[in-house]
Protein backbone atom coordinates (compact mmCIF):
# COMPACT_ATOMS: atom_id res chain seq x y z
CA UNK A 1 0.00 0.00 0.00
CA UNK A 2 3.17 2.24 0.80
CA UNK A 3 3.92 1.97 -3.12
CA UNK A 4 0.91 2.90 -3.92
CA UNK A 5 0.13 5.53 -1.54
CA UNK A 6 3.67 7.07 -3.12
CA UNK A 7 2.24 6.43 -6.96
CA UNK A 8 -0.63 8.18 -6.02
CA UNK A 9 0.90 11.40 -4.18
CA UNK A 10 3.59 11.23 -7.54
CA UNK A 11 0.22 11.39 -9.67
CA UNK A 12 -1.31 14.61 -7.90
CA UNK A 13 1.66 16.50 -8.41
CA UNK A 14 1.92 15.63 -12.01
CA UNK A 15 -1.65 16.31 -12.42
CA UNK A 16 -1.23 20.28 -12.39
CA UNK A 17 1.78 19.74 -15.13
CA UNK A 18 -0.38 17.93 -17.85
CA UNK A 19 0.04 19.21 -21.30
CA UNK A 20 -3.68 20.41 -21.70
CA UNK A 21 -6.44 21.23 -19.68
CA UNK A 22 -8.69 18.18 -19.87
CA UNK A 23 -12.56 18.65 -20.55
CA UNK A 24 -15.20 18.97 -17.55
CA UNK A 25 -15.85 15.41 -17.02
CA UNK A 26 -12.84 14.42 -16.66
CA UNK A 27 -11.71 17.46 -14.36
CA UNK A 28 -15.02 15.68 -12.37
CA UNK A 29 -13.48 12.16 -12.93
CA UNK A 30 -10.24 13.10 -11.23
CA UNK A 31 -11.51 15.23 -8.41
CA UNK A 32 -14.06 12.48 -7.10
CA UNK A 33 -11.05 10.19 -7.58
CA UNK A 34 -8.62 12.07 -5.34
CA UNK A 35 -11.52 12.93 -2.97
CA UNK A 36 -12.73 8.91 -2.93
CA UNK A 37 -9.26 8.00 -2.18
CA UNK A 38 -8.42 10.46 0.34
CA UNK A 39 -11.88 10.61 2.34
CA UNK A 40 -13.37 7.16 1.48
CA UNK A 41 -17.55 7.68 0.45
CA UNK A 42 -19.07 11.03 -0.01
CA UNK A 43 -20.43 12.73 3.25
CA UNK A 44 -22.53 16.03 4.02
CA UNK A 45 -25.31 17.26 2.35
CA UNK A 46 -25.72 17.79 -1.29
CA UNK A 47 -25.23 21.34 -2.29
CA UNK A 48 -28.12 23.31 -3.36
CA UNK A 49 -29.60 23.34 -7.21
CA UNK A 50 -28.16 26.75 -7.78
CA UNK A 51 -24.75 25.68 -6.55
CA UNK A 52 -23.50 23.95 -9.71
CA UNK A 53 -20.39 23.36 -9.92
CA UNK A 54 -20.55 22.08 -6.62
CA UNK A 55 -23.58 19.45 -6.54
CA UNK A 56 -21.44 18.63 -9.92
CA UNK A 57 -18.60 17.73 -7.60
CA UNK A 58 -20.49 15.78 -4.87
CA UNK A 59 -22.66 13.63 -7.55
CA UNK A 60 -19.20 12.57 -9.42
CA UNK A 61 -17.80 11.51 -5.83
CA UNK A 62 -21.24 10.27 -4.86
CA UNK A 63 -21.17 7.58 -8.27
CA UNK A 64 -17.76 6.24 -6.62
CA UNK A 65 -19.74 5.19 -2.96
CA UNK A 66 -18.32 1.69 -2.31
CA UNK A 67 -15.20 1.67 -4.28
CA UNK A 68 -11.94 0.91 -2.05
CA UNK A 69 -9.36 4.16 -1.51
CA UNK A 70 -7.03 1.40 -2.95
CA UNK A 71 -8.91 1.44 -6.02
CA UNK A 72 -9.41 4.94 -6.33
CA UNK A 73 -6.15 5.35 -5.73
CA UNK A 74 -4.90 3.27 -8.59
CA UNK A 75 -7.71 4.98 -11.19
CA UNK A 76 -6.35 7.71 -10.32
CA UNK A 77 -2.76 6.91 -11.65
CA UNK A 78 -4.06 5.49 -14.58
CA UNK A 79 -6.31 8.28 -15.33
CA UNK A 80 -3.28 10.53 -14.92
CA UNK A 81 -0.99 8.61 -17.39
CA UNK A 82 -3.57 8.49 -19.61
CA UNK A 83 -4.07 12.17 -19.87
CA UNK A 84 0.06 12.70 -19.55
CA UNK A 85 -0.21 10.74 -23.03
């Protein structure tokens, strides 16, 4: 887990350096990643309708409930490699 806890901190730095700025969803896809593996399921209320961006944020985390940090973790690091090309 110590290798991939390190894979995974490597992957957040090198996530503000990518080469473009990726699309909405998958700006969603890797912040309900990093939040899944940091904090385990989504907690708290669901923002408001007129809050967008950040009932957005909580449903993409939300569609991860159940999923392992370990295997956020590692979708994470693929995601990022992925976009790194």
């Amino acid at each position: 887990m110590a290798d991939l806890k390190t894979k995974f901190e490597t992957a957040a730095e090198e996530v503000q350096d990518l080469p473009e700025r990726p699309d909405n969803d998958t700006l969603l896809e890797i912040y309900s990643l990093h939040k899944q593996a940091n904090e385990g399921d989504v907690s708290g209320k669901r923002p408001g309708f007129t809050n967008f961006v950040g009932r957005a944020k909580y449903d993409a985390w939300a569609k991860l409930e159940g999923t392992s940090k370990k295997e956020a973790m590692q979708s994470y690091i693929d995601l990022v490699k992925r976009l790194k090309g």
